[in-house]
N, C-alpha and C. Protein backbone atom coordinates (compact mmCIF):
# COMPACT_ATOMS: atom_id res chain seq x y z
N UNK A 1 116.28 54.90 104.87
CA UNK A 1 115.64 55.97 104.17
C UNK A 1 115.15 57.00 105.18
N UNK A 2 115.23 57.90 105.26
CA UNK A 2 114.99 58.91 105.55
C UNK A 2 113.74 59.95 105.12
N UNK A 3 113.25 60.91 105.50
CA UNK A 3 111.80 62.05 104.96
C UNK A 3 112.46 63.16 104.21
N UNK A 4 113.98 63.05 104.07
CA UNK A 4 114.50 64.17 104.06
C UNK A 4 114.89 63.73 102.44
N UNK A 5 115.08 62.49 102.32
CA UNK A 5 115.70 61.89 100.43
C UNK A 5 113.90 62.18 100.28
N UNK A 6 113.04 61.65 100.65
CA UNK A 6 111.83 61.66 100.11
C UNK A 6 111.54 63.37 99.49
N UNK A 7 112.02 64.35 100.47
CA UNK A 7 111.47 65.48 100.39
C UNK A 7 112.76 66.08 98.88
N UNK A 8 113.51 65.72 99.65
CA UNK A 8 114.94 66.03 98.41
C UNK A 8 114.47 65.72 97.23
N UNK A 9 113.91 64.14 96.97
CA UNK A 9 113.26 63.96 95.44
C UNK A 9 112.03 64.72 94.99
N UNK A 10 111.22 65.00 95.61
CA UNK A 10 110.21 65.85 95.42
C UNK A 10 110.67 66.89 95.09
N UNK A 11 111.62 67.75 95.57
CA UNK A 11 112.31 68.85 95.04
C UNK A 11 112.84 69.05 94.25
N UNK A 12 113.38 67.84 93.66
CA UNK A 12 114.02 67.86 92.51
C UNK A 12 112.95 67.62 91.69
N UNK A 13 112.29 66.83 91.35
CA UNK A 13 111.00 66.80 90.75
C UNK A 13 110.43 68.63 90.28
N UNK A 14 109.97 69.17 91.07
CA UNK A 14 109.34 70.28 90.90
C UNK A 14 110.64 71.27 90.15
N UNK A 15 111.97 71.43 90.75
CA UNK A 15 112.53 72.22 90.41
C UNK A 15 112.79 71.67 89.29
N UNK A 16 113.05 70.78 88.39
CA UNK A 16 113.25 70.57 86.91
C UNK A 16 112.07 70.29 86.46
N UNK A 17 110.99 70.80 86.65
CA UNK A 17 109.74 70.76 85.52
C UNK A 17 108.91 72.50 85.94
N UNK A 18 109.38 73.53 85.45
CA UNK A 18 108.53 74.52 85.73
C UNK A 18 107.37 74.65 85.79
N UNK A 19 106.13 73.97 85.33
CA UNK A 19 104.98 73.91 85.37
C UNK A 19 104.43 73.22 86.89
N UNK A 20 105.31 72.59 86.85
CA UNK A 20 104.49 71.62 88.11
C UNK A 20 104.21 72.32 89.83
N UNK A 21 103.50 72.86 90.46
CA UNK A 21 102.97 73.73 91.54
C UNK A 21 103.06 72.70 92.48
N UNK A 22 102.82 71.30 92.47
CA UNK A 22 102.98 70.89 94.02
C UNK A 22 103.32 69.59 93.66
N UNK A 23 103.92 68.82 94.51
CA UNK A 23 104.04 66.96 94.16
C UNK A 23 103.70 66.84 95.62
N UNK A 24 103.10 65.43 96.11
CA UNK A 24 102.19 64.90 97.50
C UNK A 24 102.59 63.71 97.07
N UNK A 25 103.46 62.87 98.15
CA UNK A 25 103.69 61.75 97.94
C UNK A 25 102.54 61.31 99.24
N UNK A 26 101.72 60.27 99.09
CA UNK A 26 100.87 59.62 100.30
C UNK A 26 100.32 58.43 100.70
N UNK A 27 99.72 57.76 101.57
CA UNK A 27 99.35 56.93 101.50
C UNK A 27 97.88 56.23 100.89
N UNK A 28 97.82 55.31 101.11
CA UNK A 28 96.50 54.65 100.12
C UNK A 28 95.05 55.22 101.15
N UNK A 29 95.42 55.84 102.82
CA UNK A 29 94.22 56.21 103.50
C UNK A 29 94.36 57.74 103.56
N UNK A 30 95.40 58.20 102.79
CA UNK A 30 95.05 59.38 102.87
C UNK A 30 95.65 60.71 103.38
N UNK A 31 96.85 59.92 103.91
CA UNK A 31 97.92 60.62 104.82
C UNK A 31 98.97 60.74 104.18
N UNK A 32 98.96 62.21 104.11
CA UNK A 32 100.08 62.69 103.78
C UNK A 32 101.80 62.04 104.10
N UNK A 33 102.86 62.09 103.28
CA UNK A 33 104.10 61.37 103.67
C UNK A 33 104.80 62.19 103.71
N UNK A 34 104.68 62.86 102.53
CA UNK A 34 106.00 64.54 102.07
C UNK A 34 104.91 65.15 100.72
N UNK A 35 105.54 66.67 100.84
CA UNK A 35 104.79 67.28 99.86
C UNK A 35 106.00 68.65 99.74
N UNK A 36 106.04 68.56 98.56
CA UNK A 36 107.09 69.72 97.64
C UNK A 36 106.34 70.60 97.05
N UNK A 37 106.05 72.00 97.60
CA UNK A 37 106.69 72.67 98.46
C UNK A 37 105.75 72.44 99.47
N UNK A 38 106.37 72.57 100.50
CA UNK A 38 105.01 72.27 101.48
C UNK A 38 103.71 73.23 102.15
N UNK A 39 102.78 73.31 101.83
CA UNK A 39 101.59 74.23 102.24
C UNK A 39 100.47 73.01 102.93
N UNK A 40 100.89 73.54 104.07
CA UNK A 40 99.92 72.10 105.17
C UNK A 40 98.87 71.95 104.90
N UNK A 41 97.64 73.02 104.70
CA UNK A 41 96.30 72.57 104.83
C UNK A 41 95.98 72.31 103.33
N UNK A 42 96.65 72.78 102.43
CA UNK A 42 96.49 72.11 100.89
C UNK A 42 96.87 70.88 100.51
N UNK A 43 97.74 70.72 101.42
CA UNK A 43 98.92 69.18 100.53
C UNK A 43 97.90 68.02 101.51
N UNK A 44 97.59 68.25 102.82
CA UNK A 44 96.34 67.53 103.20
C UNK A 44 95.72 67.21 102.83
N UNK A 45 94.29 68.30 102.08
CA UNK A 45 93.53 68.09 101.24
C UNK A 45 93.88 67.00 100.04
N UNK A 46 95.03 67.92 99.26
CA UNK A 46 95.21 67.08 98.37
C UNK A 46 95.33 65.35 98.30
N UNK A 47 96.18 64.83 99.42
CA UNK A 47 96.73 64.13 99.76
C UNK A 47 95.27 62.68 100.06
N UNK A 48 94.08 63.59 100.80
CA UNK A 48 93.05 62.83 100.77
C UNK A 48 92.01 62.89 99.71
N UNK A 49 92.19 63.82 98.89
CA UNK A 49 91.41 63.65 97.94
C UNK A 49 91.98 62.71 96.64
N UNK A 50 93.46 62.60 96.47
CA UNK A 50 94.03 61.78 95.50
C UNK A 50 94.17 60.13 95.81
N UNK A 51 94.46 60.05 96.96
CA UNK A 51 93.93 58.59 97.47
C UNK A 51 92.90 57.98 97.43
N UNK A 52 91.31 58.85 96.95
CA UNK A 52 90.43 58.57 97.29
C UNK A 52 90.19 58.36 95.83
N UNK A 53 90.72 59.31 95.20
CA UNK A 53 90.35 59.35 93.41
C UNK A 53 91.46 58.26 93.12
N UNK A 54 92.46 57.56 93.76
CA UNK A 54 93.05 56.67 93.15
C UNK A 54 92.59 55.31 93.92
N UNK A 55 91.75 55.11 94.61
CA UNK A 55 90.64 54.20 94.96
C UNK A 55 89.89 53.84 94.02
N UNK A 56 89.30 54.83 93.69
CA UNK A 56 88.08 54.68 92.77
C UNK A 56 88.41 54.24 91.38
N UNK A 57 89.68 55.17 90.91
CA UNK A 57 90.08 54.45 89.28
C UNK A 57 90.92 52.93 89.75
N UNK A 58 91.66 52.70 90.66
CA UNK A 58 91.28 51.06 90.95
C UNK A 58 90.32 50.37 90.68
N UNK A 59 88.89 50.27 91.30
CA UNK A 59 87.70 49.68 91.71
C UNK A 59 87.67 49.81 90.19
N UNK A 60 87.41 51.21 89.15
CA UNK A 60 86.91 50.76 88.25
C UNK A 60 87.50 49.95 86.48
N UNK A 61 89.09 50.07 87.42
CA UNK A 61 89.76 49.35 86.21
C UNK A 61 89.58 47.66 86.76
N UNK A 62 89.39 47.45 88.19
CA UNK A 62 89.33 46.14 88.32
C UNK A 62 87.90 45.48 87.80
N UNK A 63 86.64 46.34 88.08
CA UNK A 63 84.85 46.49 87.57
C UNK A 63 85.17 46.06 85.85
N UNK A 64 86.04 46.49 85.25
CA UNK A 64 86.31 46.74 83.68
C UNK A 64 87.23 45.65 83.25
N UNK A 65 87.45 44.49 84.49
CA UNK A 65 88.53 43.46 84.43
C UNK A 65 90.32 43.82 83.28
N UNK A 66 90.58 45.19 84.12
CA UNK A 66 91.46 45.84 82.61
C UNK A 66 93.10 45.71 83.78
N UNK A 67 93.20 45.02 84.56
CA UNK A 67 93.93 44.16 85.30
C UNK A 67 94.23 44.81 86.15
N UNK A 68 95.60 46.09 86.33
CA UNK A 68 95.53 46.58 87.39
C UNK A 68 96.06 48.49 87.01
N UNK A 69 95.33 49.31 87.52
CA UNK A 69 95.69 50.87 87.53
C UNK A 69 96.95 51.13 87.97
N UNK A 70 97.23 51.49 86.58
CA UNK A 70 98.96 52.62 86.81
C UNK A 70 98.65 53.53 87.11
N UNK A 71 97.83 54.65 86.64
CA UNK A 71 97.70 56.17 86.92
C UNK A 71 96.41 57.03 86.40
N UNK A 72 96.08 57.76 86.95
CA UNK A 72 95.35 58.67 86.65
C UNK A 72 95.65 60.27 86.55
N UNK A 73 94.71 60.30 85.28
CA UNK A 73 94.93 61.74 84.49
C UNK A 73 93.65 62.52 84.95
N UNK A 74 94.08 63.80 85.29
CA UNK A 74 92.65 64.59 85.29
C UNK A 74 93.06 66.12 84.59
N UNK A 75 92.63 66.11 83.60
CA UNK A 75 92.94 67.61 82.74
C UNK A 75 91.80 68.92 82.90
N UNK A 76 92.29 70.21 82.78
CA UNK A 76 91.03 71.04 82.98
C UNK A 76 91.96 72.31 82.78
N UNK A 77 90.68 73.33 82.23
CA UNK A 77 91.67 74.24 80.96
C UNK A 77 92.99 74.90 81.92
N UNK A 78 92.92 75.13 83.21
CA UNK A 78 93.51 75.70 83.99
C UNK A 78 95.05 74.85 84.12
N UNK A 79 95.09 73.82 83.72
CA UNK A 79 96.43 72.29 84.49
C UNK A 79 95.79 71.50 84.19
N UNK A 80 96.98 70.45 84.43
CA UNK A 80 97.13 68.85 84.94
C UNK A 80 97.00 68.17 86.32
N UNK A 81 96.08 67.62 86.28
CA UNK A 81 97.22 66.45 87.54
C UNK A 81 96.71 65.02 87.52
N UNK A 82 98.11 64.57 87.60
CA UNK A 82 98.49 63.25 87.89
C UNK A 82 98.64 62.45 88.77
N UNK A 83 97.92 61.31 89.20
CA UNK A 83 98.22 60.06 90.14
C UNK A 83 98.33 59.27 89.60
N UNK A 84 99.78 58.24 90.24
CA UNK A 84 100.58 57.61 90.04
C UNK A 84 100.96 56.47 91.52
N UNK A 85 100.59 55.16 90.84
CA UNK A 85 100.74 54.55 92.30
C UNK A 85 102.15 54.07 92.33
N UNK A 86 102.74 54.22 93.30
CA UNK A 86 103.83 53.43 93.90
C UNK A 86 103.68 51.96 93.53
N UNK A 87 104.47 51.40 93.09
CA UNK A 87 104.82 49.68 92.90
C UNK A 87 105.12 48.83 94.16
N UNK A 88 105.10 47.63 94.73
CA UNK A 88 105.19 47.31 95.69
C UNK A 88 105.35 47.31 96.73
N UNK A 89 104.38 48.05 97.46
CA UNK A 89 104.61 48.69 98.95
C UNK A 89 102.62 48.35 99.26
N UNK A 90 102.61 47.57 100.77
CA UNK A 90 101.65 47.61 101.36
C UNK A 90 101.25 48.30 102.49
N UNK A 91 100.69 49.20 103.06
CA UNK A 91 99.57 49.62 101.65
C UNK A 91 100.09 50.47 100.79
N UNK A 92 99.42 50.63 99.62
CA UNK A 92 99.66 51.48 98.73
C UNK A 92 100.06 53.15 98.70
N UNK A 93 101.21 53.33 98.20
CA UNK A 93 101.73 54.70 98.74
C UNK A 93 101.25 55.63 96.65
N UNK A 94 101.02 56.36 96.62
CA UNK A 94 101.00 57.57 95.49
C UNK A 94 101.52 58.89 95.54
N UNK A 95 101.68 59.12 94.31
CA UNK A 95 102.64 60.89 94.37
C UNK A 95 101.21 61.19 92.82
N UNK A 96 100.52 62.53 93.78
CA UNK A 96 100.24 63.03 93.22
C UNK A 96 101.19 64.61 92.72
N UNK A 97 100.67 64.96 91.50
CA UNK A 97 101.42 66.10 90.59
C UNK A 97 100.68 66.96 90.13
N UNK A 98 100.56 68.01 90.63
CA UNK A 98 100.11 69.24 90.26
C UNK A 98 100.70 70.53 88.81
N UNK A 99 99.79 70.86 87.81
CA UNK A 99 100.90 71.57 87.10
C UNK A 99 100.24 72.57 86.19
N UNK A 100 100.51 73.40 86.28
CA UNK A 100 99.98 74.57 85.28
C UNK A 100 99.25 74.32 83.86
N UNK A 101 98.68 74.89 83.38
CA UNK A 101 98.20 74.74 82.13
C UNK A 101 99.48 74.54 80.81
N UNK A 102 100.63 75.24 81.22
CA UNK A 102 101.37 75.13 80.11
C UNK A 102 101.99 74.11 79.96
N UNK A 103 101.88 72.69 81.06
CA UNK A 103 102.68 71.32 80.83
C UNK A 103 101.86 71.05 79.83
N UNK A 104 103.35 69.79 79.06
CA UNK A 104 102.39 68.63 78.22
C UNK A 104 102.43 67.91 78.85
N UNK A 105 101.87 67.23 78.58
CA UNK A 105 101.13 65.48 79.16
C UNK A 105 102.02 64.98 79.76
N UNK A 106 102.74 64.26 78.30
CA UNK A 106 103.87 62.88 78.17
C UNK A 106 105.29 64.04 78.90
N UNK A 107 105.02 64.88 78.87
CA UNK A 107 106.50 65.32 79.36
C UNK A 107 106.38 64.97 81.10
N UNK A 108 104.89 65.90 81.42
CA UNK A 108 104.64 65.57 82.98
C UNK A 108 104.18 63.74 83.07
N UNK A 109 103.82 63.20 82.90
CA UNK A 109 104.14 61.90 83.07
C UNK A 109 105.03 60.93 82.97
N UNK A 110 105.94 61.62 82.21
CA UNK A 110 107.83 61.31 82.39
C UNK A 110 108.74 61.58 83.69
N UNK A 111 108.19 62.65 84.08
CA UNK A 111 108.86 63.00 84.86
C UNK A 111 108.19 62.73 86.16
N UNK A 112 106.98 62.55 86.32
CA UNK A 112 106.26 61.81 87.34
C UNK A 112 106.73 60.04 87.96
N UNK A 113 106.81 59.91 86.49
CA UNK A 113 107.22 58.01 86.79
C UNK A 113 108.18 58.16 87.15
N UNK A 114 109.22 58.84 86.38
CA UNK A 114 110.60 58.66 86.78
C UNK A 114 110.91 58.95 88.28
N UNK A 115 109.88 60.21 88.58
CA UNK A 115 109.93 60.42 90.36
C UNK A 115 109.59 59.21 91.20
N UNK A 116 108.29 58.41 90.66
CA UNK A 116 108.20 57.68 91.52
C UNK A 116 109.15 56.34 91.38
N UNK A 117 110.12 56.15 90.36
CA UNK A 117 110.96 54.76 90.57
C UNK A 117 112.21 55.33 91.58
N UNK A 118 112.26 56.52 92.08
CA UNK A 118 113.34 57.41 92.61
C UNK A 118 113.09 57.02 94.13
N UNK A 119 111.44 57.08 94.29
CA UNK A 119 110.74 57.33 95.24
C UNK A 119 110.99 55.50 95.75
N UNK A 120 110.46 54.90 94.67
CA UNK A 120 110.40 53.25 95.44
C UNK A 120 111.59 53.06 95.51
N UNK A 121 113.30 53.21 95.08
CA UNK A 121 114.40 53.01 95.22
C UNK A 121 114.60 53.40 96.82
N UNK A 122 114.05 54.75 96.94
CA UNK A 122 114.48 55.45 98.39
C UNK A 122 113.18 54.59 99.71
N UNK A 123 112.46 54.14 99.31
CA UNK A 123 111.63 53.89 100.07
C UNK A 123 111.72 52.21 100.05
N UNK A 124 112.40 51.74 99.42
CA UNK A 124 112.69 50.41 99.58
C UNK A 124 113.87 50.10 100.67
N UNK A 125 114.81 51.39 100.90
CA UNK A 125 115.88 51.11 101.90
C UNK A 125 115.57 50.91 103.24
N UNK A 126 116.23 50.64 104.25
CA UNK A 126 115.93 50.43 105.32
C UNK A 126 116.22 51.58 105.85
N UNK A 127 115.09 52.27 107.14
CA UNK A 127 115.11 53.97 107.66
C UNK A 127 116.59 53.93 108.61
N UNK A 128 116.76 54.86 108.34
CA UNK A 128 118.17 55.19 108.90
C UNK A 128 117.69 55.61 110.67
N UNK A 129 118.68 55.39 111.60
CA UNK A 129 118.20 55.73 112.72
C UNK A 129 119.34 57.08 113.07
């Protein structure tokens, strides 16, 4: 696997959903992996602030014994965005999704999951040298 399929899926991601302004694939501490389109000191930010908010809705779905967090929604009249954890990878990798006010929900969370089973397919291979 390569940064370049990672960045390729992210691109495809954004370019077939017009609403969506940024996707941040990252790690569980906070570090950035790839981000579509890329704007450094934003996708940073982002990147540590969605790890941190997908910390916390962990802690409190595990506090709520409600077994284990798929994703988090945060709506506000302006957009969406979505975190979404990666499936078996230690530590925990997420693609957050950024998106205009005019997405729906279930459409951007379709197309989010579907990014990230794209994402664990490509990130399950072994890195190319």
């Amino acid at each position: 696997m390569q940064t370049s399929d990672v960045l390729h899926t992210l691109e495809r991601l954004v370019a077939s959903n017009p609403t969506i302004r940024l996707a941040v694939l990252t790690t569980s501490d906070g570090h950035e992996i790839a981000a579509y389109p890329e704007r450094p000191l934003v996708t940073q930010r982002v990147a540590a602030m969605s790890s941190s908010l997908q910390a916390l809705s962990d802690a409190i779905v595990r506090e709520a014994s409600l077994g284990i967090g798929r994703n988090l929604i945060i709506e506000s009249d302006a957009g969406l965005i979505v975190i979404l954890g990666l499936t078996g990878f230690a530590p925990r990798a997420s693609l957050a999704v950024l998106a205009s006010g005019t997405g729906i929900l279930g459409h951007l969370l379709w197309a989010a999951r579907d990014c990230c089973k794209s994402l664990e397919r490509a990130l399950d291979e072994p890195i190319a040298s």
